[in-house]
Structures are given as structure tokens and as C-alpha cells.
C-alpha atoms as a PDB file:
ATOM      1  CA  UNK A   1      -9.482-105.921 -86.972  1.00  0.00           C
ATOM      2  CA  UNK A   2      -8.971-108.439 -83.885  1.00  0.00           C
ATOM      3  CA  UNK A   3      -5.341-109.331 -83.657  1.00  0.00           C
ATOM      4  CA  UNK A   4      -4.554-112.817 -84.801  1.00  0.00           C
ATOM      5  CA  UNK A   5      -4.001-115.471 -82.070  1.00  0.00           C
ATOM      6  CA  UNK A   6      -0.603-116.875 -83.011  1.00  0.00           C
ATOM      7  CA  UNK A   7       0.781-113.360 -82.443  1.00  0.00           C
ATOM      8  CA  UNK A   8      -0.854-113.290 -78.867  1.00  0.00           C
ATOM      9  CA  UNK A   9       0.563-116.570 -78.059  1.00  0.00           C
ATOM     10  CA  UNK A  10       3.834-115.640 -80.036  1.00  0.00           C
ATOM     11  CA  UNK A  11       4.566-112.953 -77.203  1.00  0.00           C
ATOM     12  CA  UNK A  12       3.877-114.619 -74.092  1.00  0.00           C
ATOM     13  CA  UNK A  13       5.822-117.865 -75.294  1.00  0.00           C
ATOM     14  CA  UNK A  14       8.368-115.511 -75.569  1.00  0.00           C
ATOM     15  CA  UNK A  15       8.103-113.341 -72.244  1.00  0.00           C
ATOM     16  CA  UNK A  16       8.684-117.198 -70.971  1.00  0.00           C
ATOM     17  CA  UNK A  17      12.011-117.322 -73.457  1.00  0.00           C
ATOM     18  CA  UNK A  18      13.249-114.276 -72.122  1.00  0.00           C
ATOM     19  CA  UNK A  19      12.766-115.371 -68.811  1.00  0.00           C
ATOM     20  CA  UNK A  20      14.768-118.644 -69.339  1.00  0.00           C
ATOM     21  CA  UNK A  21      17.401-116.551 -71.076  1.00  0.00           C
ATOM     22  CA  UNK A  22      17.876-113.938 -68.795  1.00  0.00           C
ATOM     23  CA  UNK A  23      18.507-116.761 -66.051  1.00  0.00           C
ATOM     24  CA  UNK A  24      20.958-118.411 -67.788  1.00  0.00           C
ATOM     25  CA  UNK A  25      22.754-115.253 -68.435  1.00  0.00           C
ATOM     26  CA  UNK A  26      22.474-113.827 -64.773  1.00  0.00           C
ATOM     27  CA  UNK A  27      25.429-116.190 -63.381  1.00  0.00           C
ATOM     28  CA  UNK A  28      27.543-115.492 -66.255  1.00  0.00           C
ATOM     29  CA  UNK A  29      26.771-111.269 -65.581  1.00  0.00           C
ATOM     30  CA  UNK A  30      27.459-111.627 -62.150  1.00  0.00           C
ATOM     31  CA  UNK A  31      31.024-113.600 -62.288  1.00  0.00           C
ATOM     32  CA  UNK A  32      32.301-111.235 -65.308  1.00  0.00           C
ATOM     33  CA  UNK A  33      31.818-108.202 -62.570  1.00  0.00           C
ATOM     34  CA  UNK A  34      33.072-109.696 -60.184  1.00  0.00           C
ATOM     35  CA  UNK A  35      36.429-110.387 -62.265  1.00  0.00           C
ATOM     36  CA  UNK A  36      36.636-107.143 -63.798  1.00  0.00           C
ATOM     37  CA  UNK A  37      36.900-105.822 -59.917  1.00  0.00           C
ATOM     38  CA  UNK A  38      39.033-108.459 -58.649  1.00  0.00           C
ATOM     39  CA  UNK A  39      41.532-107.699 -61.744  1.00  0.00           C
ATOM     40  CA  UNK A  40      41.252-103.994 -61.423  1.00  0.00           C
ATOM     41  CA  UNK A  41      41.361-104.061 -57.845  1.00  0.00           C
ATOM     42  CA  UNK A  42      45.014-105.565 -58.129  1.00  0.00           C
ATOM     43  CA  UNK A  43      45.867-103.775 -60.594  1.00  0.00           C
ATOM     44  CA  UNK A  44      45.160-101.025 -58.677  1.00  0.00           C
ATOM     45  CA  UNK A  45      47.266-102.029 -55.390  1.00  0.00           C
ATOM     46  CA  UNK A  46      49.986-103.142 -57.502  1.00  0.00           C
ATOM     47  CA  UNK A  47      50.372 -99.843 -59.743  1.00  0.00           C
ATOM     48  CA  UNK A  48      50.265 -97.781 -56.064  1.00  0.00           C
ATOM     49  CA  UNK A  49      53.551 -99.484 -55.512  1.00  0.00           C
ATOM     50  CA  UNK A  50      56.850 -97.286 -56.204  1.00  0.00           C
ATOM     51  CA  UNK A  51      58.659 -98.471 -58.764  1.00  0.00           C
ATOM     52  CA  UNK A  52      55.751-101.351 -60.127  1.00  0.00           C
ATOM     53  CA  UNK A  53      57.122-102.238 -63.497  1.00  0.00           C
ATOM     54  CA  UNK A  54      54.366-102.229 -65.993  1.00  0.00           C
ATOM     55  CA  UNK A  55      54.664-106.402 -66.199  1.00  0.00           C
ATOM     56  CA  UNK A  56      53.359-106.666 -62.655  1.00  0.00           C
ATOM     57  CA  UNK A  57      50.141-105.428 -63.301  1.00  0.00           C
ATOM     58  CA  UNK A  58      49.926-106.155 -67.171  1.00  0.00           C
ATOM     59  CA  UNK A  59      48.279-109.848 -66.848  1.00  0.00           C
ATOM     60  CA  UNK A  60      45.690-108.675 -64.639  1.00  0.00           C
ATOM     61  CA  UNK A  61      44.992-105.733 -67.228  1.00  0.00           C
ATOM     62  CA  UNK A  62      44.657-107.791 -69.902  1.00  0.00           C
ATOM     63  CA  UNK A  63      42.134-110.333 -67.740  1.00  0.00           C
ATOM     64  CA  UNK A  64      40.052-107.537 -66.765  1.00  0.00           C
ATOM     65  CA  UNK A  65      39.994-106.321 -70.453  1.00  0.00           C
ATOM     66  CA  UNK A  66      38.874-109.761 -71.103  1.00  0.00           C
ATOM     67  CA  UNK A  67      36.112-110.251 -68.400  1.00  0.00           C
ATOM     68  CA  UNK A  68      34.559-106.823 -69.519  1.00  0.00           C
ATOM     69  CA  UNK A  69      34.649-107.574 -73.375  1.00  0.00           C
ATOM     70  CA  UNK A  70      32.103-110.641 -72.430  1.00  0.00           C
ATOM     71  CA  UNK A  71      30.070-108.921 -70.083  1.00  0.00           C
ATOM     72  CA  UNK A  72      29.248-106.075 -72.907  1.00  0.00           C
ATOM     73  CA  UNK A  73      28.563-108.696 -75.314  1.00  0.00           C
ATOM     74  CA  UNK A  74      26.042-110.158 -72.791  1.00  0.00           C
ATOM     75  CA  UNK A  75      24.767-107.248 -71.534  1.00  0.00           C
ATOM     76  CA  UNK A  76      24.090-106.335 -75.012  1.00  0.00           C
ATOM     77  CA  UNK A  77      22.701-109.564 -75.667  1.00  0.00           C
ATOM     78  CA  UNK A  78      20.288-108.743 -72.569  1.00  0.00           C
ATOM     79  CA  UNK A  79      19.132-105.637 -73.725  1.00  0.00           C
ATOM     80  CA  UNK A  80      18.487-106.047 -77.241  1.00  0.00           C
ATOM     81  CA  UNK A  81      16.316-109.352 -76.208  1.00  0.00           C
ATOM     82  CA  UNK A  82      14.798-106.688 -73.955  1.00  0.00           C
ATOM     83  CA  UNK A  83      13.200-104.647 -76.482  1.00  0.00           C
ATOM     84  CA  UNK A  84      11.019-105.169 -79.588  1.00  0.00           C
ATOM     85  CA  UNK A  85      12.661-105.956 -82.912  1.00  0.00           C
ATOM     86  CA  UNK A  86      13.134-103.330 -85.021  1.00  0.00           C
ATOM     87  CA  UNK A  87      11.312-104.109 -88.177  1.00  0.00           C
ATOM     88  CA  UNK A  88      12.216-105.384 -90.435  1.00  0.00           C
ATOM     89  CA  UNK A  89      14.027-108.056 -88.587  1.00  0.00           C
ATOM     90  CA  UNK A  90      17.580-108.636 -89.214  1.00  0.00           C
ATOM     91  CA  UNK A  91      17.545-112.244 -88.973  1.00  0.00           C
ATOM     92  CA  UNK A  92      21.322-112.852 -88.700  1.00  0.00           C
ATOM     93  CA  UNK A  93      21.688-110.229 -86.246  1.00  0.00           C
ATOM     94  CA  UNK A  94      18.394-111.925 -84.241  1.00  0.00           C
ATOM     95  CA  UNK A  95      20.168-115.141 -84.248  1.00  0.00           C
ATOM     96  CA  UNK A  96      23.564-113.733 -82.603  1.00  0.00           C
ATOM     97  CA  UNK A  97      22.252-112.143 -79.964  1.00  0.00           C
ATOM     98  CA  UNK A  98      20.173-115.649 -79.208  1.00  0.00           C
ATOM     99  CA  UNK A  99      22.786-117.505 -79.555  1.00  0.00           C
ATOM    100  CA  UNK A 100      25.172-115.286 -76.920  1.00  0.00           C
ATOM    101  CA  UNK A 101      22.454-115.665 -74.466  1.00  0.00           C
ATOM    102  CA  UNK A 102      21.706-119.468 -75.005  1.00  0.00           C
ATOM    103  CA  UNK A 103      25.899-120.255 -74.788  1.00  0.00           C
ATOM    104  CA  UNK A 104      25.852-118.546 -71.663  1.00  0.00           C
ATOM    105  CA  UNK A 105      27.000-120.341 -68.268  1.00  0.00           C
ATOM    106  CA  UNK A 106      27.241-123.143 -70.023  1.00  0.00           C
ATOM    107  CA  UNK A 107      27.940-126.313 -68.023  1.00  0.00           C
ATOM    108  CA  UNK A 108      30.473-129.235 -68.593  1.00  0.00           C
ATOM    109  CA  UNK A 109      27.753-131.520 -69.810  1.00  0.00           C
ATOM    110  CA  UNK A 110      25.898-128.544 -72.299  1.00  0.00           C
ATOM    111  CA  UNK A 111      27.286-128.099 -75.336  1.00  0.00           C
ATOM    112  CA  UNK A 112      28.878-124.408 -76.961  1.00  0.00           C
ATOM    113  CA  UNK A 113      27.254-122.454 -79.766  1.00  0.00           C
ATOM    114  CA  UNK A 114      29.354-121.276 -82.730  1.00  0.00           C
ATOM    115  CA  UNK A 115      27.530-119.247 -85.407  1.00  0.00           C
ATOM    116  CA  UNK A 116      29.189-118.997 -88.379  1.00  0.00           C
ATOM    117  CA  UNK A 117      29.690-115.474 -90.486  1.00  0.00           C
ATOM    118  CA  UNK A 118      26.678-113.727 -91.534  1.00  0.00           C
ATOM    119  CA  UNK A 119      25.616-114.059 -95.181  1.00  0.00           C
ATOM    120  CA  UNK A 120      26.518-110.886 -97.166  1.00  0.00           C
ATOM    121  CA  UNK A 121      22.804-110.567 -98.363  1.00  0.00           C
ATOM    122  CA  UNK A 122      20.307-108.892 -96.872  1.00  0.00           C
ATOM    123  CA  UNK A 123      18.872-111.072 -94.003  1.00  0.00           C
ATOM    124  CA  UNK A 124      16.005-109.552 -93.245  1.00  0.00           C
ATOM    125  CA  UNK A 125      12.029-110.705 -92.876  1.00  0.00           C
ATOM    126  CA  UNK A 126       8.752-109.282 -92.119  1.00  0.00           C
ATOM    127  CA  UNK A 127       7.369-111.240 -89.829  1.00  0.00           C
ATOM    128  CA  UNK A 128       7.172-110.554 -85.995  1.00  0.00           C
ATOM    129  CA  UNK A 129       9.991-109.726 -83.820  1.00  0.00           C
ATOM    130  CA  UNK A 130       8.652-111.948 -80.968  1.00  0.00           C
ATOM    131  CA  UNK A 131       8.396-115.168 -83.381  1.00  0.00           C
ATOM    132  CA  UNK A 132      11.793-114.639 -84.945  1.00  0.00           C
ATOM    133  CA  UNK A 133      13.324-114.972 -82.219  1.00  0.00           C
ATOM    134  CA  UNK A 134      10.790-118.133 -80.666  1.00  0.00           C
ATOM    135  CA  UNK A 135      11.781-120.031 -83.420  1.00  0.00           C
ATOM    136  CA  UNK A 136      15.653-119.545 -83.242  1.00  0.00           C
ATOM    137  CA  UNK A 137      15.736-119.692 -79.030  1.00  0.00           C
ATOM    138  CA  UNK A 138      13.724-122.612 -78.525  1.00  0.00           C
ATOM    139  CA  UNK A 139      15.228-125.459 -80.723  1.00  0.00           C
ATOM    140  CA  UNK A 140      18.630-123.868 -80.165  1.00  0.00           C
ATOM    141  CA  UNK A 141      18.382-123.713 -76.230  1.00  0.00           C
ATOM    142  CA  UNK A 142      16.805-127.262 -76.508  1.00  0.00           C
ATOM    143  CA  UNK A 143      19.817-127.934 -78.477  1.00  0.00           C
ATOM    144  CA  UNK A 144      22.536-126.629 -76.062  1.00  0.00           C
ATOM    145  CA  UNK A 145      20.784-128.600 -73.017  1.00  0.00           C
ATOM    146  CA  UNK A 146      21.311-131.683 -74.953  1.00  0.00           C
ATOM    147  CA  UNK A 147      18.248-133.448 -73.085  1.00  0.00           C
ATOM    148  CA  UNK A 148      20.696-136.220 -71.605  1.00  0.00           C
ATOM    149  CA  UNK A 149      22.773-136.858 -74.711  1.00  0.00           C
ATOM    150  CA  UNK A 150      26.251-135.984 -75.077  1.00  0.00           C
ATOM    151  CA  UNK A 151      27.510-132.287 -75.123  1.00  0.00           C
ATOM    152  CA  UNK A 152      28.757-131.143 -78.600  1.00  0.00           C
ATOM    153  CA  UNK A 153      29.249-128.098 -80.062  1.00  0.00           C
ATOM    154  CA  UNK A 154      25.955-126.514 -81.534  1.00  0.00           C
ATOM    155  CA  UNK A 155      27.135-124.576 -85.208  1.00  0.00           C
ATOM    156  CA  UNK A 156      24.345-122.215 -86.620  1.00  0.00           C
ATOM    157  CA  UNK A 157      24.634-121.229 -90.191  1.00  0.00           C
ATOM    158  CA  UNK A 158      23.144-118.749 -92.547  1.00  0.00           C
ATOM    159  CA  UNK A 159      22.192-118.439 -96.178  1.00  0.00           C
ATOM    160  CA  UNK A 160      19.990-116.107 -98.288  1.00  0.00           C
ATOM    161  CA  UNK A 161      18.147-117.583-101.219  1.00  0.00           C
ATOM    162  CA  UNK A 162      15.443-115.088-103.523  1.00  0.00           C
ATOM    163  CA  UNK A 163      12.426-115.667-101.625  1.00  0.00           C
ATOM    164  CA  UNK A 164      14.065-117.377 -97.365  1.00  0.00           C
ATOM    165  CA  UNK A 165      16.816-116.865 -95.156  1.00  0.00           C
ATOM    166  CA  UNK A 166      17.463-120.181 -94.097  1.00  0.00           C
ATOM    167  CA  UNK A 167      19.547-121.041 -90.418  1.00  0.00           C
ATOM    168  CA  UNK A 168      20.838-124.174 -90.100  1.00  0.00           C
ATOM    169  CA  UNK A 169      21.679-125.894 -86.521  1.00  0.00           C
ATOM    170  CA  UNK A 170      23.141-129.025 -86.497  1.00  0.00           C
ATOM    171  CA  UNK A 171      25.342-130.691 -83.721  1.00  0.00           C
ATOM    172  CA  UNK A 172      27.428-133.899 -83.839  1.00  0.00           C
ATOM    173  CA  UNK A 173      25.572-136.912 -81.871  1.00  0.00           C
ATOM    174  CA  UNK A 174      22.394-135.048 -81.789  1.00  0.00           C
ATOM    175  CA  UNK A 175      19.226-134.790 -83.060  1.00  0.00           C
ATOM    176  CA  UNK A 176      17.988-130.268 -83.308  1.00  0.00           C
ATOM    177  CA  UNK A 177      14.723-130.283 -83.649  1.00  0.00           C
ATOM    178  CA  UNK A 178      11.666-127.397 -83.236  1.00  0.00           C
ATOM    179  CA  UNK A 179       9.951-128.055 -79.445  1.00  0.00           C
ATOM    180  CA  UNK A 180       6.306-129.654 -79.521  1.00  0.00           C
ATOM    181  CA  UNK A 181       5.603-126.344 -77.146  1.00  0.00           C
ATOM    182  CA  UNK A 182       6.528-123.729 -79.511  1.00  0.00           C
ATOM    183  CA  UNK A 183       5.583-125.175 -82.997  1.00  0.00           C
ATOM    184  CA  UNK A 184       2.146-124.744 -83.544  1.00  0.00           C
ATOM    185  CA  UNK A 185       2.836-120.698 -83.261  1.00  0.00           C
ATOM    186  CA  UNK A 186       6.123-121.033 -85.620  1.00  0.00           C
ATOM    187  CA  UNK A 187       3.843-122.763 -87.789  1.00  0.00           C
ATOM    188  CA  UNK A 188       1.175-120.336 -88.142  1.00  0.00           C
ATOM    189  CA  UNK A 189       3.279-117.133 -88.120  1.00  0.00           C
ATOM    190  CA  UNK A 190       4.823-118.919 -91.780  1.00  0.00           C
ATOM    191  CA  UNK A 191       8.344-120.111 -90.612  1.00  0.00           C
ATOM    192  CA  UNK A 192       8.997-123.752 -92.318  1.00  0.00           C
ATOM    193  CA  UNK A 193      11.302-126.406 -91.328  1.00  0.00           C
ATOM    194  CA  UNK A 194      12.657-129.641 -91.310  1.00  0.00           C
ATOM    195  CA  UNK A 195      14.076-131.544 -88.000  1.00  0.00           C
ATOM    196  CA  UNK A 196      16.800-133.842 -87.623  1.00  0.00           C
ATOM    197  CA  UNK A 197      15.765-137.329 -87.654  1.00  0.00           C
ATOM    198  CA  UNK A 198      16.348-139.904 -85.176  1.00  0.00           C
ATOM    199  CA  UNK A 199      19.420-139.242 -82.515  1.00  0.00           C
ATOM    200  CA  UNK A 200      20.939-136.858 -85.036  1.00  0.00           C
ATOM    201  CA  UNK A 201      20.596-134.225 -87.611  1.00  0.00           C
ATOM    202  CA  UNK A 202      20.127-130.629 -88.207  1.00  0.00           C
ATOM    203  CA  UNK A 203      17.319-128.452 -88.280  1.00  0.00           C
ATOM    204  CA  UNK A 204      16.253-126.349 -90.913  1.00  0.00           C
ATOM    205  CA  UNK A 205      14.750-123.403 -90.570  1.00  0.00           C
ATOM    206  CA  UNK A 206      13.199-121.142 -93.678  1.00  0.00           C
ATOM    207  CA  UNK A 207      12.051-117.546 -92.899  1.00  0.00           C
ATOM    208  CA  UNK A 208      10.432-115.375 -95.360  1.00  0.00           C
ATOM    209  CA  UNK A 209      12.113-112.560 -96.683  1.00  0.00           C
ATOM    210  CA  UNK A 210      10.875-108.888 -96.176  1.00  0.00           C
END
């Protein structure tokens, strides 16, 4: 049996996702290194002193500690993006690792991401790794970018009904909504939703459960 369309298209959309991603995230890689060596590198020159007390070098400790706790969470971010879903897809755990990526070198006039606790039910569906993850990235990277309008935070929640899992995006002043691009392939793959209206409003999106 011929593979069905949708899932072609489904990948190379996202190959172009991952692309976009992994740009946004390369800045954000980069400076994190460069602090953990800055940090470490005085820490190192100040700890060869005789005598150093342990406060001399304890700040820059802690800020290297810091800078390397978000480059492993982008890094990880990076690679899981990086390789196929395992199936069945974890849709909470799909939707963290887009959203790390999508917050990433975030400028004064884009807005954060916060994603709320995941659900204590199981969040998983069966459909496709590669569309999952289209139809979280797309209307929440739209959402960060704010197309002109004000930057406000972007809040992602979760819940777990019998037959969906359901994400919600919403951010103050804004309308989320699923791009034109992507939605024909969300569409046929069996995600549902509902977009903000006007200038604001929150998206809904329902996923099938496995």
C-alpha cells in the first residue's frame, strides 16, 4: 500500500520546522558556552590564588551552574526534535521540548512560553511523530513571533479527556491560531481545533488518544 500524502507532506513541513527551530536555538547554544567558559575560566584563575576564600569564586560557580543547566535543556530539546518520535507519542512530553526550542533567544518584542504541569493521565496518541509535533510548533512559534502585535507571555496547557488530549495556547492581546501553511496536513492526519477569534483568543487543539 502507497503511503498516504498528508504523511509525505507531514515530514517535509517539518524538516522546514526543524530548520526554523534549530536556528532559533543556535544563538541561545552558542552564548550558554560561551558563559559556562567565561565563568569557569574565572573560577579557575581565582581558585589558583593562595588563600582564595571560597566566596570569591562562588558567584561565578553558581552562574556557570546556571548557563549549563539551560544549555542541557536545549541541547536536549535539539536532539530529541532530531530524532523520530517514539511511538506512541507522549504528547505532553512533545509539547515541552517544542516549547523549549520555540522560547529560545527570544527577543524584547517576542513573547515567553510557560507550559503548565503535565496532566497525570496518560498523554499519549497514535498518530505520527512528525504531525504531533507540526501542529504544536507552528501555531505556537507563530504565537511567540507575535506577527507585529504586542509581546505577551504564551501559556500552554494540558488535559486528558476519554477519547483527546487537548493543549491549549492562549496569550493575552493575541489572537493563537493554526497557520494557513500547515493546516490542511493537521487536518487530514485527524488533529481538530478551534482558533482564537479576532485579535485574541486561544487555540484549541484535540489529539486522539492511542
Amino acid at each position: 500500500m502507497s503511503e498516504r500524502p498528508e504523511a509525505g507532506d507531514a515530514r517535509v513541513l517539518w524538516l522546514a520546522m526543524v530548520q526554523r527551530l534549530m536556528g532559533r536555538a543556535a544563538h541561545d547554544v552558542k552564548d550558554s558556552l560561551n558563559g559556562v567558559a567565561v565563568n569557569l575560566e574565572v573560577v579557575r584563575s581565582r581558585a589558583a590564588r593562595e588563600g582564595a576564600p571560597a566566596s570569591a569564586v562562588a558567584p561565578f560557580a553558581d552562574a556557570a551552574g546556571q548557563q549549563l543547566e539551560r544549555l542541557t535543556s536545549l541541547l536536549d530539546a535539539l536532539l530529541a526534535v532530531a530524532r523520530p518520535e517514539r511511538d506512541p507519542v507522549n504528547v505532553a512530553v512533545a509539547l515541552r521540548r517544542v516549547a523549549t526550542l520555540c522560547a529560545a533567544s527570544t527577543s524584547a518584542d517576542e513573547a515567553g512560553v510557560v507550559v503548565d504541569d503535565e496532566p497525570a493521565e496518560d498523554a499519549t496518541t497514535a498518530l505520527a511523530g512528525e504531525v504531533v509535533r507540526l501542529a504544536l510548533a507552528a501555531p505556537l512559534l507563530d504565537a511567540v513571533l507575535g506577527d507585529g502585535h504586542p509581546a505577551s507571555t504564551v501559556r500552554c496547557s494540558m488535559r486528558v479527556v476519554p477519547a483527546e488530549v487537548v493543549v491549549t495556547m492562549a496569550a493575552e492581546g493575541r489572537r493563537v491560531a493554526m497557520p494557513r501553511e500547515v493546516a490542511g496536513v493537521v487536518r487530514a492526519a485527524g488533529i481538530r481545533w478551534t482558533d482564537g477569534r479576532k485579535d485574541q483568543g486561544a487555540l484549541s487543539l484535540a489529539f486522539p488518544r492511542a
